[in-house]
Protein backbone atom coordinates (compact mmCIF):
# COMPACT_ATOMS: atom_id res chain seq x y z
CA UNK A 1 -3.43 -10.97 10.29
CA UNK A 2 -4.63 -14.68 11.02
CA UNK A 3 -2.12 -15.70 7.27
CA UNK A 4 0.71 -13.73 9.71
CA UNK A 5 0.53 -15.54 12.47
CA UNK A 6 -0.16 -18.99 11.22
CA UNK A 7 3.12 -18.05 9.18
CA UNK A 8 5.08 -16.01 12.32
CA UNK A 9 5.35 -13.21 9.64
CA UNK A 10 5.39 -9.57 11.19
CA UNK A 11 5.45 -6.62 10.16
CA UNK A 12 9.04 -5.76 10.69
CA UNK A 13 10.01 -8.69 8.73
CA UNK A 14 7.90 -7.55 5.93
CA UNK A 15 9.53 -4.12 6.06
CA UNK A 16 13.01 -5.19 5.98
CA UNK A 17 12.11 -7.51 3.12
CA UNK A 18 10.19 -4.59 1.44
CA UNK A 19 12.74 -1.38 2.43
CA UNK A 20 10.18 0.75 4.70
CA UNK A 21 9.46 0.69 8.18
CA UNK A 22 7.50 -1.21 10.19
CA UNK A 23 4.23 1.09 10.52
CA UNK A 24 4.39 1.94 6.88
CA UNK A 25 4.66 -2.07 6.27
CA UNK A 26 1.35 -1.96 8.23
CA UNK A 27 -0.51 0.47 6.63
CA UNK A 28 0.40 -1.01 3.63
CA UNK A 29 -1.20 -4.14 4.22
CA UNK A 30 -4.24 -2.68 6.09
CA UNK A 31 -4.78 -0.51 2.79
CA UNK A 32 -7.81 -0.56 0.51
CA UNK A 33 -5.02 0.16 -2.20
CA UNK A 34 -1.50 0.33 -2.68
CA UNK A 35 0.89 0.45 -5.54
CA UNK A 36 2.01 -1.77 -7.62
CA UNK A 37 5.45 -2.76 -7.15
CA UNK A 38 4.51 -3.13 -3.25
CA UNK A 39 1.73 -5.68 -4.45
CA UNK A 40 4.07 -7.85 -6.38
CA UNK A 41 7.14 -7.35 -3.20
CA UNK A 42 4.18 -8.82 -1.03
CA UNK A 43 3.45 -11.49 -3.27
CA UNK A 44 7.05 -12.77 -3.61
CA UNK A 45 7.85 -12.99 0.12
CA UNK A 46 4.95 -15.33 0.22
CA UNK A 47 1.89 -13.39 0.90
CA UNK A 48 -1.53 -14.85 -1.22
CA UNK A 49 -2.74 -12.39 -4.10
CA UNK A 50 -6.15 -12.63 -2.37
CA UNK A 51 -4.71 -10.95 1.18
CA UNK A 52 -2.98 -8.26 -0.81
CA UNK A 53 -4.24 -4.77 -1.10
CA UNK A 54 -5.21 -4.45 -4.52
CA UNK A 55 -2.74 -3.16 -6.90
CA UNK A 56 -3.56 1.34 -8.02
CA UNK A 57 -0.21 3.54 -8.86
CA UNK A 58 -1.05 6.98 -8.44
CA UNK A 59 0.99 9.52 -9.88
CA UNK A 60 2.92 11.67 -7.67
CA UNK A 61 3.06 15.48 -7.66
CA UNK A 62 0.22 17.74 -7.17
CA UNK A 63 -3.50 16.91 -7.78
CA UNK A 64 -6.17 18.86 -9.79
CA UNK A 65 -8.09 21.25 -8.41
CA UNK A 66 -11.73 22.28 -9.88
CA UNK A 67 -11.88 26.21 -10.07
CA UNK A 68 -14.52 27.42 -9.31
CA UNK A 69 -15.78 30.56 -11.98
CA UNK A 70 -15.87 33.89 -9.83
CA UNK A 71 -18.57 36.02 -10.59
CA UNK A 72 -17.42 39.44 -11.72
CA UNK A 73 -20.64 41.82 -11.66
């Protein structure tokens, strides 16, 4: 936040540069992680590595579950 204003960066201006809106810009920079191609959009408009959430890509769909055995007495 304190690299934002010293810049007058917001939010919104991150999220038009980025293509989301401006909460999701937020969240995104807030976050422990975040994917990669938003870590390397950050980085070109400006924003230091060291600021950035670092970089995880998760794959999308469904995760795994752990079954648990029934018992069948």
């Amino acid at each position: 936040m304190v690299w934002m204003q010293r810049n007058k960066v917001t939010f919104k201006m991150i999220a038009e540069y980025i293509g989301v809106n401006p909460v999701s810009a937020g969240r995104l920079c807030r976050a422990e992680h975040a994917p990669s191609l938003r870590v390397l959009q950050l980085a070109a408009m400006g924003i230091p590595r060291a600021l950035l959430p670092s970089p995880l890509d998760i794959p999308p769909g469904p995760k795994p579950k752990h079954r648990k055995k029934k018992n069948t007495a």
